[in-house]
Protein backbone atom coordinates (compact mmCIF):
# COMPACT_ATOMS: atom_id res chain seq x y z
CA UNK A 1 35.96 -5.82 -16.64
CA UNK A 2 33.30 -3.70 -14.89
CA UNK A 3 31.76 -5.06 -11.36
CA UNK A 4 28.18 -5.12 -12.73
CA UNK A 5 29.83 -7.80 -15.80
CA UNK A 6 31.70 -10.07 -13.23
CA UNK A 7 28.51 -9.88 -10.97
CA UNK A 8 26.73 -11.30 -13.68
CA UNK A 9 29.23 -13.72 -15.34
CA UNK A 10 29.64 -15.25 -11.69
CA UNK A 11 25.46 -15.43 -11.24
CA UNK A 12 25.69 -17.08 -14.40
CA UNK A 13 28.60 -19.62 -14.07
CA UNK A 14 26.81 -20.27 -10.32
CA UNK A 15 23.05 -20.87 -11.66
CA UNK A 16 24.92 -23.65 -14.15
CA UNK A 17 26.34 -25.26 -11.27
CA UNK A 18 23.43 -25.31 -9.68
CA UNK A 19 21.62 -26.74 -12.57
CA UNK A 20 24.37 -29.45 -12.57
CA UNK A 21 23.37 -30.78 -9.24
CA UNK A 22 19.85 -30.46 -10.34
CA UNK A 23 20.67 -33.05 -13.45
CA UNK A 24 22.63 -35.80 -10.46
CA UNK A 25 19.62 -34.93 -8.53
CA UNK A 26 17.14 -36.18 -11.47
CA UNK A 27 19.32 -38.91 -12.37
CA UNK A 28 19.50 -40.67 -9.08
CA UNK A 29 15.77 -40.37 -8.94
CA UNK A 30 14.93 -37.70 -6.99
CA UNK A 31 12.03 -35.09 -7.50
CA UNK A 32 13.41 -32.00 -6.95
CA UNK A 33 10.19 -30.36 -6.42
CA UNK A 34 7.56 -32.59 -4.74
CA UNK A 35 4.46 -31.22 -4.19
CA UNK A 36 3.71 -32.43 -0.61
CA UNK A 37 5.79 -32.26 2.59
CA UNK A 38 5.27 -34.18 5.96
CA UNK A 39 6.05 -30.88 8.01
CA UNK A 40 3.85 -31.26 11.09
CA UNK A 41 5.69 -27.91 12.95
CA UNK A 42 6.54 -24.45 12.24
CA UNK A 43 9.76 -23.57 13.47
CA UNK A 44 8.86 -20.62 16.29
CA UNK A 45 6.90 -23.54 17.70
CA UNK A 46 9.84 -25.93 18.07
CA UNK A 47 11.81 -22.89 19.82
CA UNK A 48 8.96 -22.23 22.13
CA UNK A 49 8.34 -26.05 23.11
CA UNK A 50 12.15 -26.15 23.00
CA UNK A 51 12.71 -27.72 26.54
CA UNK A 52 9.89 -30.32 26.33
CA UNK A 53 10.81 -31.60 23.21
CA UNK A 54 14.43 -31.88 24.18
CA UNK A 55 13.02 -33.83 27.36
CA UNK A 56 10.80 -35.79 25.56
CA UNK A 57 13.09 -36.49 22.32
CA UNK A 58 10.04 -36.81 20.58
CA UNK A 59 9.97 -36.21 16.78
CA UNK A 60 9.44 -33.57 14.51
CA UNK A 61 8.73 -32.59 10.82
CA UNK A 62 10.17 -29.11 9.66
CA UNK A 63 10.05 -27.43 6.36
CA UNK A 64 11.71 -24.43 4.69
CA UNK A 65 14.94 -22.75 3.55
CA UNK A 66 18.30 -23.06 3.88
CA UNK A 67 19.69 -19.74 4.93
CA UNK A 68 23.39 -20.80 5.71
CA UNK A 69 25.45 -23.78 5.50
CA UNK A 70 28.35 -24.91 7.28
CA UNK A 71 30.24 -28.34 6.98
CA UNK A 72 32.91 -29.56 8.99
CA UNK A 73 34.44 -32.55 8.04
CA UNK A 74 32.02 -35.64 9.02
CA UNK A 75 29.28 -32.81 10.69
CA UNK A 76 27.49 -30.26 8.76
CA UNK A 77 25.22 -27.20 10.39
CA UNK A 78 22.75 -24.94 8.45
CA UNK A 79 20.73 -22.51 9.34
CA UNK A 80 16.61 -23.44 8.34
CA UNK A 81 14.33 -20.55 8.05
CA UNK A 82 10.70 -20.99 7.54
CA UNK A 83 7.62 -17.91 7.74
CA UNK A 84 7.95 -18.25 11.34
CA UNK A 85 11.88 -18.31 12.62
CA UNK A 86 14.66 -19.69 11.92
CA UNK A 87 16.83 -22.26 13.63
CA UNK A 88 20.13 -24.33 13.23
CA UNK A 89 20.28 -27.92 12.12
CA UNK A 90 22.74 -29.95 13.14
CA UNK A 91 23.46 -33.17 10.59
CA UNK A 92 26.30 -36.00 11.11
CA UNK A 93 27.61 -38.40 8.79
CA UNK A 94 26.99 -41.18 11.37
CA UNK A 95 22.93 -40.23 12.00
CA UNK A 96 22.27 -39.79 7.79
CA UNK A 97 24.12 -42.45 6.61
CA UNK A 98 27.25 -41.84 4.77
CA UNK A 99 25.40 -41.75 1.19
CA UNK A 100 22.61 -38.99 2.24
CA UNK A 101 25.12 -37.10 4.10
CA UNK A 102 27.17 -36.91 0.84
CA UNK A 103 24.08 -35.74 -0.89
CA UNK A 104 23.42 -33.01 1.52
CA UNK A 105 26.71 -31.87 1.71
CA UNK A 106 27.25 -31.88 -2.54
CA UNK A 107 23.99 -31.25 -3.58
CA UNK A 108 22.30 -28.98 -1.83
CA UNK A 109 22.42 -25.46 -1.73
CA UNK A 110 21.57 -22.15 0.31
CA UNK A 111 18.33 -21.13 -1.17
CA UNK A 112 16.95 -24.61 -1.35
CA UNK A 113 13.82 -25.62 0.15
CA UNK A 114 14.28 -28.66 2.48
CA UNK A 115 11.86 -31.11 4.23
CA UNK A 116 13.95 -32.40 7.88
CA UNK A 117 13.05 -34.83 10.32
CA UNK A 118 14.66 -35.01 13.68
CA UNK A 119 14.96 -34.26 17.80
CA UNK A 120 15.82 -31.46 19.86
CA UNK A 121 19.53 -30.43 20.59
CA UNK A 122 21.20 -28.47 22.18
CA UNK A 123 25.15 -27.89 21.03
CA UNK A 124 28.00 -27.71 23.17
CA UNK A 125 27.29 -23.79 23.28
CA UNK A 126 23.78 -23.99 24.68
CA UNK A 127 21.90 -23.01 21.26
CA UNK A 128 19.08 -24.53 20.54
CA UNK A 129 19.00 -27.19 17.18
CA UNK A 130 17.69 -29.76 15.70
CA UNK A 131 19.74 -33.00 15.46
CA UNK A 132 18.45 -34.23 11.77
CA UNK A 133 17.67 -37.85 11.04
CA UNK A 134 16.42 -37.53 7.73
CA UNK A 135 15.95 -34.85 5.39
CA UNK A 136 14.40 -34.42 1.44
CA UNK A 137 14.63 -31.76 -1.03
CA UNK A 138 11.66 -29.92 -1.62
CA UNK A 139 12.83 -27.10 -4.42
CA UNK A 140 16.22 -26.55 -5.50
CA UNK A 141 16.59 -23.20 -6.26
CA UNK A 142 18.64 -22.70 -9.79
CA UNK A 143 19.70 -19.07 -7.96
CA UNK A 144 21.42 -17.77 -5.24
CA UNK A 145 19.69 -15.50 -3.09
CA UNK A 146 21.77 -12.31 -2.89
CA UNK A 147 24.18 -11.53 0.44
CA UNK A 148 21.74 -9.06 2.80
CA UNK A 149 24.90 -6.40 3.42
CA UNK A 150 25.99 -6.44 -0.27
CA UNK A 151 23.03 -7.31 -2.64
CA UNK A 152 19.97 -5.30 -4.00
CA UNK A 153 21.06 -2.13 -2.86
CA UNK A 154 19.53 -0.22 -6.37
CA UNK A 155 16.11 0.99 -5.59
CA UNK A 156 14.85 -0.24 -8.69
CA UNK A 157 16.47 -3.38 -8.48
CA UNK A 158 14.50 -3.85 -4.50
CA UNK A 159 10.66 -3.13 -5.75
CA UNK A 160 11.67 -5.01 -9.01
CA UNK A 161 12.80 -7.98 -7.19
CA UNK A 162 10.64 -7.25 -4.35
CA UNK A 163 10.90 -10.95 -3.06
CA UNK A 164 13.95 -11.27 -2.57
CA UNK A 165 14.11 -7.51 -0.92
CA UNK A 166 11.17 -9.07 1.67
CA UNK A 167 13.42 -12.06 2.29
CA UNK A 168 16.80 -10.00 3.22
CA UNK A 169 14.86 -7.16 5.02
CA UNK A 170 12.39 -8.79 8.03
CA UNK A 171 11.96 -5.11 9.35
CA UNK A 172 10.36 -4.45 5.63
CA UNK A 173 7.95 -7.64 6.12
CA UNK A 174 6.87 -5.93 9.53
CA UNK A 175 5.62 -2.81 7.93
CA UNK A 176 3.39 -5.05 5.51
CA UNK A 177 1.88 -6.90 8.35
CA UNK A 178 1.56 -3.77 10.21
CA UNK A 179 -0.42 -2.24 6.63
CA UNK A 180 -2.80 -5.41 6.72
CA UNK A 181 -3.69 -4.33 10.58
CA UNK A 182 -3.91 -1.11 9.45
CA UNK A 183 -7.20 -2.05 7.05
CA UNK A 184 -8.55 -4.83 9.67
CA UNK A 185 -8.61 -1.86 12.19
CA UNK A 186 -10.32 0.82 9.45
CA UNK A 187 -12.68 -1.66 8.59
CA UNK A 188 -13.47 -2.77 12.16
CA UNK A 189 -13.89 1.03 13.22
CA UNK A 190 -16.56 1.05 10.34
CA UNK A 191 -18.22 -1.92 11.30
CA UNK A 192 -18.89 -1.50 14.46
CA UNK A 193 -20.44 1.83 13.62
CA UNK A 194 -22.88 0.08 11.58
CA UNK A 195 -21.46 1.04 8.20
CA UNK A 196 -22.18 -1.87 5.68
CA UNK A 197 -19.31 -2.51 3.53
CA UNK A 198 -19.76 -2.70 -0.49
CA UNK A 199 -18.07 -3.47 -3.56
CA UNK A 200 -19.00 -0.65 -6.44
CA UNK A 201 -17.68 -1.24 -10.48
CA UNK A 202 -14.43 -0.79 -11.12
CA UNK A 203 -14.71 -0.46 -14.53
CA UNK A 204 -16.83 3.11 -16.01
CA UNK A 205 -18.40 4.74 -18.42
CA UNK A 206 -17.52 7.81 -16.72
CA UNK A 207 -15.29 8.38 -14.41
CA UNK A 208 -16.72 10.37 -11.23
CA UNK A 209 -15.74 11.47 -7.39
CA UNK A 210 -12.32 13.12 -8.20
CA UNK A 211 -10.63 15.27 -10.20
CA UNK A 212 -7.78 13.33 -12.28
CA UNK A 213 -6.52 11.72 -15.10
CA UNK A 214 -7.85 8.09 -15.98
CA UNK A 215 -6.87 4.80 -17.24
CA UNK A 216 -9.07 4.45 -20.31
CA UNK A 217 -9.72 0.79 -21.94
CA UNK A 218 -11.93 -1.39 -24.21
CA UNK A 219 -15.04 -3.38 -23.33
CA UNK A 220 -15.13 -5.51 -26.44
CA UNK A 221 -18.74 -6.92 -25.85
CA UNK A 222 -20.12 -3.60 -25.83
CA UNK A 223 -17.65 -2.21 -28.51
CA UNK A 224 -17.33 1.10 -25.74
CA UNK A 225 -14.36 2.75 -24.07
CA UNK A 226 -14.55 2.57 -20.61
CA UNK A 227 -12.15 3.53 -17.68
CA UNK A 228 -10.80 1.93 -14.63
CA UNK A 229 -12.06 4.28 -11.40
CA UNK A 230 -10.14 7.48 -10.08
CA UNK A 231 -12.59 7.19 -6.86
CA UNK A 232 -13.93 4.16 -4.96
CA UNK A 233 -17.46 4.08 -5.79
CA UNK A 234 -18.14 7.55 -4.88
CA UNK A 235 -21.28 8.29 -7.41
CA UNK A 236 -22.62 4.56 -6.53
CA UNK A 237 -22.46 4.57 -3.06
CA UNK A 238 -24.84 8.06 -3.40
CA UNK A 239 -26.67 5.67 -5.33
CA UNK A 240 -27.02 3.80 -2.57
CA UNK A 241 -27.91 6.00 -0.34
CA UNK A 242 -31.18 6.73 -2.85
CA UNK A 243 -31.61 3.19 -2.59
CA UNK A 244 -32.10 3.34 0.98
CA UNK A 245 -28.96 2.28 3.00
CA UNK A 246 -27.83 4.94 4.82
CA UNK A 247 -24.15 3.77 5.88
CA UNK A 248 -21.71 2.29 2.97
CA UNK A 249 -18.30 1.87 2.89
CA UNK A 250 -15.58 0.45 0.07
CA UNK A 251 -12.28 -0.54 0.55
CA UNK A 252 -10.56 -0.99 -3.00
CA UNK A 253 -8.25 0.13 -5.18
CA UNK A 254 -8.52 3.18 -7.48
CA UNK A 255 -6.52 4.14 -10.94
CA UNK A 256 -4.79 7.12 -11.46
CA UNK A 257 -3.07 8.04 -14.99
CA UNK A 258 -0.71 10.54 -13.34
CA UNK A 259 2.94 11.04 -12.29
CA UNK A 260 5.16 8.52 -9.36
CA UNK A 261 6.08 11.08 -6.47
CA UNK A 262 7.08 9.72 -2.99
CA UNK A 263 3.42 10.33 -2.15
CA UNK A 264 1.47 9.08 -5.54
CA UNK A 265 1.24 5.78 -7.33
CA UNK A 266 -0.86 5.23 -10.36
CA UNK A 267 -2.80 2.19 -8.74
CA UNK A 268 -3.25 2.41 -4.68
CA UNK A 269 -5.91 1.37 -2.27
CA UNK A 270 -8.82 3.73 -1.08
CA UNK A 271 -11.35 3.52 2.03
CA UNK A 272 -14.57 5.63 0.84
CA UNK A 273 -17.65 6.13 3.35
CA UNK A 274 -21.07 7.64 2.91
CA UNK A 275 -23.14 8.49 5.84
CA UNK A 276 -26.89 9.58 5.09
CA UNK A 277 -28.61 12.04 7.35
CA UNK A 278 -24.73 12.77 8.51
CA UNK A 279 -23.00 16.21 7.66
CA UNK A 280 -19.19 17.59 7.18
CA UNK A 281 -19.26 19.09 11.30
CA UNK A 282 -20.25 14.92 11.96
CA UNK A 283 -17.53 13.86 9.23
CA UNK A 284 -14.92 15.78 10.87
CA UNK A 285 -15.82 13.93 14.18
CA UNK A 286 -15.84 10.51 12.68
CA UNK A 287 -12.82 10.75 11.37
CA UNK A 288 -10.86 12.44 14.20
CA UNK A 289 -11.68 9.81 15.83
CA UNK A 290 -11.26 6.94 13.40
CA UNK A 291 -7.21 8.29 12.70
CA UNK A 292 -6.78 8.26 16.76
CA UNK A 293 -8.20 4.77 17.07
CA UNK A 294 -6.11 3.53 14.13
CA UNK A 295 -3.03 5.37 15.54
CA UNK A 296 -3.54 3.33 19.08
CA UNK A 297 -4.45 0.03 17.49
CA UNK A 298 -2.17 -0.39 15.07
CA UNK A 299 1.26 1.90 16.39
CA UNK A 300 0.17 2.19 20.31
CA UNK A 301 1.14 5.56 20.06
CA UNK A 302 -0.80 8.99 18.87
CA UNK A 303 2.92 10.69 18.49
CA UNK A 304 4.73 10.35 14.92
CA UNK A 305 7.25 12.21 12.71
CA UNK A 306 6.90 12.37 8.86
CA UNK A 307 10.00 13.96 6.54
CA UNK A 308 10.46 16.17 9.22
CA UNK A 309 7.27 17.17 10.79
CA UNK A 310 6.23 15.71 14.29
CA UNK A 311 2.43 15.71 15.31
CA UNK A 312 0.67 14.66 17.75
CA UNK A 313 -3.30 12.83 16.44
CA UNK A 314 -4.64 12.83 20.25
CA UNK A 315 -6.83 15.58 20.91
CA UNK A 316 -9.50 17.77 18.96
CA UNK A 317 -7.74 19.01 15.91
CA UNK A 318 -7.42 22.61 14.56
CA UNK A 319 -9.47 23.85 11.55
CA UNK A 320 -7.68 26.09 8.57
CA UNK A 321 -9.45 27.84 6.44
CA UNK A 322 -8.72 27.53 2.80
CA UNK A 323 -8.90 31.37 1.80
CA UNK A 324 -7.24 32.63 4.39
CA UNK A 325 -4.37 30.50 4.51
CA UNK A 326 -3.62 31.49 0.66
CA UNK A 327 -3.99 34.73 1.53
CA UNK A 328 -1.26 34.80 4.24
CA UNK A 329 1.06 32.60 3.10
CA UNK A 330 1.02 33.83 -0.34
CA UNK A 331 -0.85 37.11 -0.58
CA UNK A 332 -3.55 36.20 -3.29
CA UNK A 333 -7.15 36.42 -2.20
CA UNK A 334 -8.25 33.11 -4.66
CA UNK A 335 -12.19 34.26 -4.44
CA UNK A 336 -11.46 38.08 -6.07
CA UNK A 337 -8.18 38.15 -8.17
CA UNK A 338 -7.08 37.62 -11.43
CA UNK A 339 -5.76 34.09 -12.83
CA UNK A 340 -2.84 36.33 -14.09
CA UNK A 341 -2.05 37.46 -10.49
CA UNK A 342 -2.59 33.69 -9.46
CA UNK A 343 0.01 32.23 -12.13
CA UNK A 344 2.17 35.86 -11.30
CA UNK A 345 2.08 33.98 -7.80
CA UNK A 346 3.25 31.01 -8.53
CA UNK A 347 6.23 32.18 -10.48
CA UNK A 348 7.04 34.11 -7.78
CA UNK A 349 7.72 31.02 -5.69
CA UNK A 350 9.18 28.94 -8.05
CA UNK A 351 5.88 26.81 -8.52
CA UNK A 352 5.46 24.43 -11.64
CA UNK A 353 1.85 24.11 -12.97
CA UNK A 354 -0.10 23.22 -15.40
CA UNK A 355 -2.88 24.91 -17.17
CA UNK A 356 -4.22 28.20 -17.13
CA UNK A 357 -7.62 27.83 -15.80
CA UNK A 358 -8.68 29.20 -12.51
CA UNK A 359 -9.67 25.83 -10.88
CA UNK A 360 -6.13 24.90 -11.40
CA UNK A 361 -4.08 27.66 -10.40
CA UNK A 362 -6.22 28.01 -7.06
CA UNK A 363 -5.59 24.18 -6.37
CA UNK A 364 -1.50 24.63 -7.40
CA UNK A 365 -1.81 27.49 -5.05
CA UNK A 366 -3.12 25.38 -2.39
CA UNK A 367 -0.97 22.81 -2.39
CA UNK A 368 2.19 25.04 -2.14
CA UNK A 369 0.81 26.30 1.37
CA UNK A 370 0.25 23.40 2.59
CA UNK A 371 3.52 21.88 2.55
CA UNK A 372 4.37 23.89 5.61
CA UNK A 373 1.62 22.64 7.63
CA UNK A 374 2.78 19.97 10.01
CA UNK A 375 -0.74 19.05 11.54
CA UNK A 376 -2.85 17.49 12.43
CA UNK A 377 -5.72 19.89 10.85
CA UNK A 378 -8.88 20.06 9.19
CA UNK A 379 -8.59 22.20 6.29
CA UNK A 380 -12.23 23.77 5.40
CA UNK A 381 -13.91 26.50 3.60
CA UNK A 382 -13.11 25.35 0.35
CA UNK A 383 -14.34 27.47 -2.78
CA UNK A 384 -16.72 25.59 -4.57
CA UNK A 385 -14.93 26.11 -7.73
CA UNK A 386 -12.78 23.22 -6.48
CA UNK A 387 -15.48 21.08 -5.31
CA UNK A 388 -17.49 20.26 -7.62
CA UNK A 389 -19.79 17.67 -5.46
CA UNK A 390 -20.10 19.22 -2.07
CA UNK A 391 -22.75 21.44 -0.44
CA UNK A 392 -22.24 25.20 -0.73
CA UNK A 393 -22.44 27.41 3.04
CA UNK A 394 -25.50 28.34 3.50
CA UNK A 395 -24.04 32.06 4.33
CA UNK A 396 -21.84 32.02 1.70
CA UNK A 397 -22.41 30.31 -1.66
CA UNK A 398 -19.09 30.48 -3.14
CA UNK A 399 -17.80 28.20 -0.28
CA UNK A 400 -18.32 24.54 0.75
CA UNK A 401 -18.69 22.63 3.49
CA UNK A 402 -15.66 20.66 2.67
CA UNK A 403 -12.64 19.44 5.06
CA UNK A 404 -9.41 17.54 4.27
CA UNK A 405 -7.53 16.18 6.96
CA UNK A 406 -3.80 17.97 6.45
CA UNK A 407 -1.20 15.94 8.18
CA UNK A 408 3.02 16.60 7.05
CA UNK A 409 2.17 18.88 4.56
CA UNK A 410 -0.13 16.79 2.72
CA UNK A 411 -3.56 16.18 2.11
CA UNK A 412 -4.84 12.07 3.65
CA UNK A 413 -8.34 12.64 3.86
CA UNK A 414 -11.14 14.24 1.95
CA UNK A 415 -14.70 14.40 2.55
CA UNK A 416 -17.72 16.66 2.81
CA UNK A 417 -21.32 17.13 2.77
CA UNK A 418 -22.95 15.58 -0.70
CA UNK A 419 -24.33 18.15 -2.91
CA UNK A 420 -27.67 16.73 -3.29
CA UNK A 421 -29.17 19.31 -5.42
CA UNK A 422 -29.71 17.83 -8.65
CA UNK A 423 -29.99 21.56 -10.49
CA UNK A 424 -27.27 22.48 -8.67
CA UNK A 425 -25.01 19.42 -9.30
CA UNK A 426 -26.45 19.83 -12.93
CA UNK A 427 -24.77 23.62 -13.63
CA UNK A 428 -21.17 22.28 -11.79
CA UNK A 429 -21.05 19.27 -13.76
CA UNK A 430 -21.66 21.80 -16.85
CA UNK A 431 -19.03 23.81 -15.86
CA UNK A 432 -16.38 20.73 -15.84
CA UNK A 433 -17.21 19.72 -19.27
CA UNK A 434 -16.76 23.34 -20.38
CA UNK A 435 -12.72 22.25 -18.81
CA UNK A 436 -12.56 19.28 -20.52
CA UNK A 437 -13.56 20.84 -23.73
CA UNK A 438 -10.51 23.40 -23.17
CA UNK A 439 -8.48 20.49 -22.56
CA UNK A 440 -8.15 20.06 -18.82
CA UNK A 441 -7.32 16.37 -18.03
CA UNK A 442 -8.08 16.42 -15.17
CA UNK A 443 -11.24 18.09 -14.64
CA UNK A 444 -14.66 15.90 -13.42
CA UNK A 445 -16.11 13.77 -16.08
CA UNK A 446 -20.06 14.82 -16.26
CA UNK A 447 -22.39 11.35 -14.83
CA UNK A 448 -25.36 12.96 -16.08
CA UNK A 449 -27.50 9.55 -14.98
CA UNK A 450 -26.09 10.16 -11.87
CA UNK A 451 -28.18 13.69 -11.65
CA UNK A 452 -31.20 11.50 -12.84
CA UNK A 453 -30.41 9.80 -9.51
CA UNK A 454 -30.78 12.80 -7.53
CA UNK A 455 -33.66 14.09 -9.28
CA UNK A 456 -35.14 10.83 -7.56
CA UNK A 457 -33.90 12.41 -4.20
CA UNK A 458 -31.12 12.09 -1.59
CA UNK A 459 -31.04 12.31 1.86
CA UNK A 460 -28.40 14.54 2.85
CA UNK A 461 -25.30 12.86 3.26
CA UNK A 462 -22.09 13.15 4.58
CA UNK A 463 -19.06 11.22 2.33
CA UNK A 464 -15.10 10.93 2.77
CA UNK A 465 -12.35 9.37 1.66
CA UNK A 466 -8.82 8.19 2.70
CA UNK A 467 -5.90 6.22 1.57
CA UNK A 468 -2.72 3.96 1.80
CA UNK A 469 -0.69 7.76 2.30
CA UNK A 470 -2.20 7.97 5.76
CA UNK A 471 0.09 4.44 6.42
CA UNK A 472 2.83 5.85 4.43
CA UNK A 473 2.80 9.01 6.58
CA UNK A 474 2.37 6.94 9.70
CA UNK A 475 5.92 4.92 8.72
CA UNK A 476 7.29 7.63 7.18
CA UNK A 477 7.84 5.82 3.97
CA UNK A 478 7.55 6.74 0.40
CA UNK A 479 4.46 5.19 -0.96
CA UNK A 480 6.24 2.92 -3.25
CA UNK A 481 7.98 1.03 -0.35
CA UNK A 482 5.04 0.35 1.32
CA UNK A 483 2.67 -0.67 -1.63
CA UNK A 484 4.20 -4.73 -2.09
CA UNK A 485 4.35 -5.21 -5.89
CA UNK A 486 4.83 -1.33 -7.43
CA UNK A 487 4.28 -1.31 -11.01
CA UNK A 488 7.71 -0.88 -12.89
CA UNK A 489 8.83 -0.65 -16.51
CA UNK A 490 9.85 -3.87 -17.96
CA UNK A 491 13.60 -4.55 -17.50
CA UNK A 492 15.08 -4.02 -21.29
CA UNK A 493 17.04 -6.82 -22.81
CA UNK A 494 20.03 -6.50 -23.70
């Protein structure tokens, strides 16, 4: 018989058991799953007051699971672990009562949520505990949770089961408390800047503000198609910057039909800010200094490693420039030759892509250079081709006054100065619909109500974007383990 089949035979021939002592449970009157609890104390509270309480011998009310359980004749000690800490109990036959002591010791299981009552105490070898006087179930739990060494070592099995993966792995809880800081501190930084933070639609007509495949769905009141948003809010913050405020920001999630890759998820959170009178030199600033501040806050450190860069985010940053770095690294000049010498190119290095059109091939061509850019940098000079919503150089048209912010050979931040030229924006949306006609999936979806907008005027405007990959970089995680609930394919029956 394979391992997997006795693994499951003996979950199975356990979780009856278990439902056994469920049934006595029942039968002698017992709720097994009350819906209030006298706790009155976490347990890191009762470890900090330890000494008082055991002074005192003052009571106490503690709640949560059993981790561990250990019986030794007429005493029994478990291990009780609640969202703060854990910490032993200690329970005797001669303080329960030789009925509830039964109980405990027949009918209860690791896994089970308990309600305890009782004093400090210390045990013969000095650890601290907590003599139990009385104790109540609270959930009996029809499974056992599996051993931390041995169990839920499949990666699919962790994210699919993530629970259970956050309960055996504390260093794992860390990083999501460490993400949640991460956002208080972004949103803080903004703030106190005087940014004013907005919520935008989720749910559009057309999706705007990045380049990429979306979800597409039904709104059955209108009888329309609609799509969940590649960008967060990026074409209605600009609105509101017509409308007057001059400093927005949005963090929310965004939807992405596209592949899983240790840096992209189909559904992930987004920070987007738009900053009127403000322009890509000012961006670049903010930001800089935004990363550091998050870095410090959050980490307490500026100095990180990421699949096998290390950078340092103190300091000004360099600047690359698009062209040039395509042109060294790879030897095509992206503003004057040929898409054949482009896809030649990326052949040449062994570089999958997909479609033939020049705004692709330039972007594949891109994104192979920069994998050998450690960082910190601001990449600039972008052709327009590839940006269809920024400002063009004043001394040279077919470049924009774009910058990402390149940090392990990826892109985590992307902003510029807002083309606010409604003829202007006019012709580039043009151009993507000519792409989308030729079947490019991923090419900008035309808002033309949005160029209405900025036929009503603009103010010049500086936007930028960032995401949960800046934490994933900053852990050195894929972006799967730090995202809580990933979405995964239903587990098939068999």
């Amino acid at each position: 018989m394979a391992a997997s089949e006795t693994a499951v035979k003996s979950s199975a021939s356990e979780r009856d058991d278990r439902l056994k002592k469920l049934a006595e449970l029942t039968k002698a009157g017992v709720n097994a799953y009350p819906a209030r609890t006298g706790r009155d104390r976490e347990v890191a509270s009762v470890l900090s007051d330890f000494d008082s309480l055991l002074a005192s011998q003052a009571g106490f009310c503690l709640a949560g699971r059993l981790r561990s359980k250990r019986e030794h004749g007429n005493l029994s000690f478990a291990d009780l672990e609640d969202g703060s800490a854990s910490i032993q109990l200690a329970l005797s036959k001669k303080d329960l009562g030789a009925e509830h002591y039964k109980s405990f010791s027949k009918l209860i299981d690791v896994s089970d949520f308990i309600e305890v009552k009782g004093q400090a105490f210390l045990t013969q070898r000095g650890e601290k505990s907590v003599l139990v006087k009385e104790w109540r179930i609270l959930s009996k739990a029809l499974r056992p949770i599996p051993d931390a060494w041995y169990g839920l070592k499949d990666e699919d099995e962790r994210l699919r089961k993530r629970y259970l993966d956050l309960l055996l792995n504390p260093e794992l809880k860390e990083i999501f408390r460490q993400k949640a800081r991460f956002w208080e501190v972004v949103r803080s930084f903004m703030t106190s800047r005087g940014f004013f933070e907005v919520e935008t639609p989720t749910l559009e007509t057309t999706t705007g503000g990045a380049e990429a495949n979306p979800f597409k769905t039904h709104h059955e009141d209108f009888d329309l198609d609609v799509f969940l948003r590649i960008s967060i809010g990026e074409l209605w913050q600009k609105r509101l910057m017509a409308a007057g405020f001059e400093k927005t920001f949005e963090i929310g999630r965004a939807y992405r039909n596209e592949g899983s890759s240790p840096d992209h998820l189909q559904e992930f959170t987004n920070l987007e800010f738009y900053w009127a009178y403000a322009d890509y030199e000012m961006g670049m600033k903010f930001c800089q200094e935004m990363y550091q501040e998050v870095a410090r806050e959050v980490f307490g450190r500026t100095k990180f490693s990421t699949r096998g860069f290390s950078y340092d985010l103190a300091g000004d940053w360099p600047r690359i420039d698009y062209c040039s770095e395509v042109k060294k690294q790879t030897g095509i000049d992206v503003l004057k030759d040929s898409e054949k010498a482009m896809a030649a190119a990326l052949d040449k290095f062994k570089v999958k892509y997909e479609g033939s059109n020049r705004e692709r091939l330039m972007d594949t061509l891109w994104k192979y250079c920069r994998r050998q850019i450690a960082g910190p940098a601001f990449l600039v000079n972008h052709p327009k081709l590839v940006s269809p919503l920024s400002k063009s150089l004043p001394e040279n048209p077919d470049l924009t006054e774009r910058f990402q912010i390149i940090i392990a050979g990826s892109e985590v931040g992307n902003g510029f100065s807002e083309l606010n030229d409604p003829l202007d924006q006019y012709r580039r949306f043009a151009l993507q619909q000519e792409l989308i006609d030729k079947g490019d999936k991923e090419a900008m979806m035309p808002d033309w109500e949005f160029v209405e907008m900025l036929e009503h005027g603009m103010p010049p405007t500086c936007g930028f974007g960032f995401g949960e990959r800046l934490f994933a970089f900053l852990v050195d995680k894929p972006i799967r383990e730090v995202t809580l609930f990933p979405l995964m394919k239903p587990r098939r029956e068999e």
